[in-house]
N, C-alpha and C. Protein backbone atom coordinates (compact mmCIF):
# COMPACT_ATOMS: atom_id res chain seq x y z
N UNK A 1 -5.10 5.70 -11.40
CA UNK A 1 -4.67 4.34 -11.17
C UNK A 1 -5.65 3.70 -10.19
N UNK A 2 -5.75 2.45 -10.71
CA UNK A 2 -7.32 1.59 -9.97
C UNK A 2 -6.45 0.89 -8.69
N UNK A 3 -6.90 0.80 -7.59
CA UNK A 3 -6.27 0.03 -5.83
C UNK A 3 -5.84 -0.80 -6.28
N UNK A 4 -5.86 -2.17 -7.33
CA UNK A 4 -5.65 -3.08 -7.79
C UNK A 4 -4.79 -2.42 -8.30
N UNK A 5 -4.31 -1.65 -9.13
CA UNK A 5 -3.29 -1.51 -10.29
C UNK A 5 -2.11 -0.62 -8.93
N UNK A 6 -2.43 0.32 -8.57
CA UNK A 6 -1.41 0.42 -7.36
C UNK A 6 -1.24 -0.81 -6.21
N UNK A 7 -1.73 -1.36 -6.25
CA UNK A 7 -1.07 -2.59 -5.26
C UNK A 7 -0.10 -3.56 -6.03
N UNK A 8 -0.36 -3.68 -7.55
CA UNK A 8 0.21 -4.56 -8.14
C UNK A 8 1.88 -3.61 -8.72
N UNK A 9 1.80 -2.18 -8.50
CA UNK A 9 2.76 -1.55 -8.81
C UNK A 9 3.94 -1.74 -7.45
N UNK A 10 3.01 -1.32 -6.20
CA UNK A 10 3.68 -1.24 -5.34
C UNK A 10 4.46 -2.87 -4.86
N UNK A 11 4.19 -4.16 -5.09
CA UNK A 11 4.57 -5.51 -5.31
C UNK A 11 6.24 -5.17 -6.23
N UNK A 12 5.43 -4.89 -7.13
CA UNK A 12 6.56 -4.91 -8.50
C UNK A 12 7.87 -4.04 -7.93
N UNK A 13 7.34 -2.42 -7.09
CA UNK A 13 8.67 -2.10 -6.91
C UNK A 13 9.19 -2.64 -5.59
N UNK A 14 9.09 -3.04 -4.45
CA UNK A 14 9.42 -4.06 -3.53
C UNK A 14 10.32 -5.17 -4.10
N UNK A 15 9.66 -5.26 -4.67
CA UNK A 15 10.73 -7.06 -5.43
C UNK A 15 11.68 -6.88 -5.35
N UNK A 16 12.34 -5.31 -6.10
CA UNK A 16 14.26 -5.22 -6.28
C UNK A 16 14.61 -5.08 -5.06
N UNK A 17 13.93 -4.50 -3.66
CA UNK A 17 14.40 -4.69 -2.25
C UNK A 17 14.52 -5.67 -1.38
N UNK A 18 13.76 -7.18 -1.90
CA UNK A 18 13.64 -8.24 -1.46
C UNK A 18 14.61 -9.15 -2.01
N UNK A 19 15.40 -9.85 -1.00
CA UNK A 19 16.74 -11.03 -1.47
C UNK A 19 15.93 -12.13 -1.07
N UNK A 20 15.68 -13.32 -1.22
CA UNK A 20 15.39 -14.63 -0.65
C UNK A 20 15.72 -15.31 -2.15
N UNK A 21 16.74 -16.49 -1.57
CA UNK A 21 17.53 -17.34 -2.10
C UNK A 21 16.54 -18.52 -2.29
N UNK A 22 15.09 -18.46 -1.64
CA UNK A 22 14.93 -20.09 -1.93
C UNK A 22 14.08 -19.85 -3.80
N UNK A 23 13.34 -19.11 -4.01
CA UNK A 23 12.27 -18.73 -4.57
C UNK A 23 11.33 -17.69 -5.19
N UNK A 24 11.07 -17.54 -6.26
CA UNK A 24 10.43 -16.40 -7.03
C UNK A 24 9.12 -16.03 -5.67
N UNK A 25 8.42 -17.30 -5.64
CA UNK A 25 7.01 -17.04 -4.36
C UNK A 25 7.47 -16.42 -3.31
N UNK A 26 8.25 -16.85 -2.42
CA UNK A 26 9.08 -16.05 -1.48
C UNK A 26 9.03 -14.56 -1.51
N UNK A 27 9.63 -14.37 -2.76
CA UNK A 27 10.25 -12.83 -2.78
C UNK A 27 9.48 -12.09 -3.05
N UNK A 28 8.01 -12.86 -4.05
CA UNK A 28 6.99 -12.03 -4.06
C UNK A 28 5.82 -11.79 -2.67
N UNK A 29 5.81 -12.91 -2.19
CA UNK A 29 5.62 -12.35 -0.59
C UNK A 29 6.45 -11.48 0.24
N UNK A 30 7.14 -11.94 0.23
CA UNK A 30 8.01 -10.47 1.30
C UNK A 30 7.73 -9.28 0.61
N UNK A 31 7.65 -8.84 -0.55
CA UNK A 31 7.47 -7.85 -1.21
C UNK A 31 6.00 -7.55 -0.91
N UNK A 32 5.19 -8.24 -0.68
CA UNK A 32 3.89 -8.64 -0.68
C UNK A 32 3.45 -7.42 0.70
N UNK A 33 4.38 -8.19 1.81
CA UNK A 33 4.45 -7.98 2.77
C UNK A 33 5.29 -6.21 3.11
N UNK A 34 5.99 -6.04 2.39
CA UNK A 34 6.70 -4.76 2.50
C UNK A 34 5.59 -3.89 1.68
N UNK A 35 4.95 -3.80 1.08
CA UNK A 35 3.94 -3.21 0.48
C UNK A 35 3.01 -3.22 1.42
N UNK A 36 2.55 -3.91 2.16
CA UNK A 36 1.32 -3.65 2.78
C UNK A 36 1.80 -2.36 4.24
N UNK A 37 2.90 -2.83 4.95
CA UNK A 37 3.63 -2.00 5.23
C UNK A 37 3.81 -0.60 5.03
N UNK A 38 4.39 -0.13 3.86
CA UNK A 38 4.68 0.82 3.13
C UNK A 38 2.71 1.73 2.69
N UNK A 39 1.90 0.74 2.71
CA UNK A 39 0.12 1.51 3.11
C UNK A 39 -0.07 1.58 4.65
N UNK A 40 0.45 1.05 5.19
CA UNK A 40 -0.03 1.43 6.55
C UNK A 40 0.99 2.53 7.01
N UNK A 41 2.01 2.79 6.71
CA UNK A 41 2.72 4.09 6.97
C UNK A 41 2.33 5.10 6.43
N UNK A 42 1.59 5.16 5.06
CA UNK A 42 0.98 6.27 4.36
C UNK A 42 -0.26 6.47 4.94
N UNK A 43 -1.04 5.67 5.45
CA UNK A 43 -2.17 5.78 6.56
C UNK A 43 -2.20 6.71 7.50
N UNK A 44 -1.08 6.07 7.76
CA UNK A 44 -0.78 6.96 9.33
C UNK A 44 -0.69 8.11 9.32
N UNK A 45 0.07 8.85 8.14
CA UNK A 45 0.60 10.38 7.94
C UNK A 45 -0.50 10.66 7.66
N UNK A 46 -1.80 9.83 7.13
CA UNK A 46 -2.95 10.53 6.31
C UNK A 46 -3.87 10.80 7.03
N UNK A 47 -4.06 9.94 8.03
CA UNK A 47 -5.18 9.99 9.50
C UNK A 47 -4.43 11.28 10.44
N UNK A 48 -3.31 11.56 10.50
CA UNK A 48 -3.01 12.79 10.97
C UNK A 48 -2.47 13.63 10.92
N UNK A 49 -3.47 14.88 9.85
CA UNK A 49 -3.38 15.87 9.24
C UNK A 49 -3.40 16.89 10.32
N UNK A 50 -3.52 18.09 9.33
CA UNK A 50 -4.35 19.11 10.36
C UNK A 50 -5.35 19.37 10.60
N UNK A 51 -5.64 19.78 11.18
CA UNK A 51 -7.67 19.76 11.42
C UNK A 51 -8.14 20.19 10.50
N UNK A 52 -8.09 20.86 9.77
CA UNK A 52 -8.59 21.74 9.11
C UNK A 52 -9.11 20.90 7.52
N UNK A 53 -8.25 19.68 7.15
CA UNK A 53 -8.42 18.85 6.35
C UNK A 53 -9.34 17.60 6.49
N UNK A 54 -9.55 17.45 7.73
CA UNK A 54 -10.68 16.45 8.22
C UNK A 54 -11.92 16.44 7.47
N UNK A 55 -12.52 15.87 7.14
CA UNK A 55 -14.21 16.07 6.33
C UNK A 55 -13.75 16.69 5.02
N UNK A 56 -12.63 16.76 4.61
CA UNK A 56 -12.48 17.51 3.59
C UNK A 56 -12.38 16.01 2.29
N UNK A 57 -13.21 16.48 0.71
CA UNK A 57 -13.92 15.56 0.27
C UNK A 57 -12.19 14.86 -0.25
N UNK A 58 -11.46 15.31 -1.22
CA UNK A 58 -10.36 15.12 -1.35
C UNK A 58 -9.33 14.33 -0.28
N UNK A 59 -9.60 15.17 0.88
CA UNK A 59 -8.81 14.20 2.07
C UNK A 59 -9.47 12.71 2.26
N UNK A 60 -10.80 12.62 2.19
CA UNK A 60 -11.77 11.74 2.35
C UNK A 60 -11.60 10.59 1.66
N UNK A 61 -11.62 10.94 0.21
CA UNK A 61 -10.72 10.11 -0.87
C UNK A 61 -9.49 9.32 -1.05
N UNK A 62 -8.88 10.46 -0.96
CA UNK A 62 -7.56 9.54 -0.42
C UNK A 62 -6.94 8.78 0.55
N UNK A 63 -8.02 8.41 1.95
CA UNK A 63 -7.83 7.96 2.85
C UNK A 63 -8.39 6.59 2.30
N UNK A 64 -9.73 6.85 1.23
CA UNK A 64 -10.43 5.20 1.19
C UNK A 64 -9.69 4.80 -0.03
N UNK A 65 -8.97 5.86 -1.18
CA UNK A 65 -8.17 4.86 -1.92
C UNK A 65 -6.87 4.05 -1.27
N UNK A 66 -6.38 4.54 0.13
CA UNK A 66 -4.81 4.18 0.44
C UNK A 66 -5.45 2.39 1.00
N UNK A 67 -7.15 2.95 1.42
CA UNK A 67 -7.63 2.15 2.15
C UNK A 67 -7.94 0.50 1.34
N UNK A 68 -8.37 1.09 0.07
CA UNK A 68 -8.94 -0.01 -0.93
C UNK A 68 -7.38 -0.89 -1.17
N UNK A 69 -6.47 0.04 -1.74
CA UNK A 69 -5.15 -0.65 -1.96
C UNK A 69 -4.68 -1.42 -1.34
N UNK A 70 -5.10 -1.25 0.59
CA UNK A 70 -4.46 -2.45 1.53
C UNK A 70 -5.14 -3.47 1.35
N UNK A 71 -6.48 -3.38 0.96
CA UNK A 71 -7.15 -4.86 0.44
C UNK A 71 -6.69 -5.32 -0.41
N UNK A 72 -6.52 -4.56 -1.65
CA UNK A 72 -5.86 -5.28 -2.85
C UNK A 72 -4.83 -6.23 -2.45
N UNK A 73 -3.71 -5.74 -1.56
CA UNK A 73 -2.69 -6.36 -0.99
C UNK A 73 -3.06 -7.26 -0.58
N UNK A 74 -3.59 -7.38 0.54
CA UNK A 74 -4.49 -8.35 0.83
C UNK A 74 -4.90 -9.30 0.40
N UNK A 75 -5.15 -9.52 -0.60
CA UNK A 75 -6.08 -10.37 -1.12
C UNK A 75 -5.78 -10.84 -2.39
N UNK A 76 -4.39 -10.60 -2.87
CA UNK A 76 -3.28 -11.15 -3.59
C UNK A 76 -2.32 -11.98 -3.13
């Protein structure tokens, strides 16, 4: 799955957790917003592993895809 296609997943499932009464835009921002959220908590667990995973190419990866996805967010 491409940062773009997980950011646009992670939007989509947010939505059913988001209530706002005024507006479709609304709810897709807050969702917007709970998604970007929901990457910076997966960040966090990911920046601190055990040592032993540091420099490791796989760990490496998945730190710049969680990383690319917060742009996606971003920038939607």
């Amino acid at each position: 799955m491409t940062p773009k296609e997980q950011a646009d997943e992670l939007i989509s499932s947010m939505l059913s957790y988001v209530r706002v009464d005024k507006s479709f835009m609304l709810m897709k921002i807050s969702a917007k917003f709970c998604a970007i959220e929901a990457v910076k908590q997966i960040l966090i667990v990911l920046k601190s592993p055990p040592i032993e995973n540091k420099g490791h190419m796989l760990y490496d990866s998945q730190i710049d895809y969680w990383n690319q996805v917060e742009v996606e967010l971003r920038t939607q």
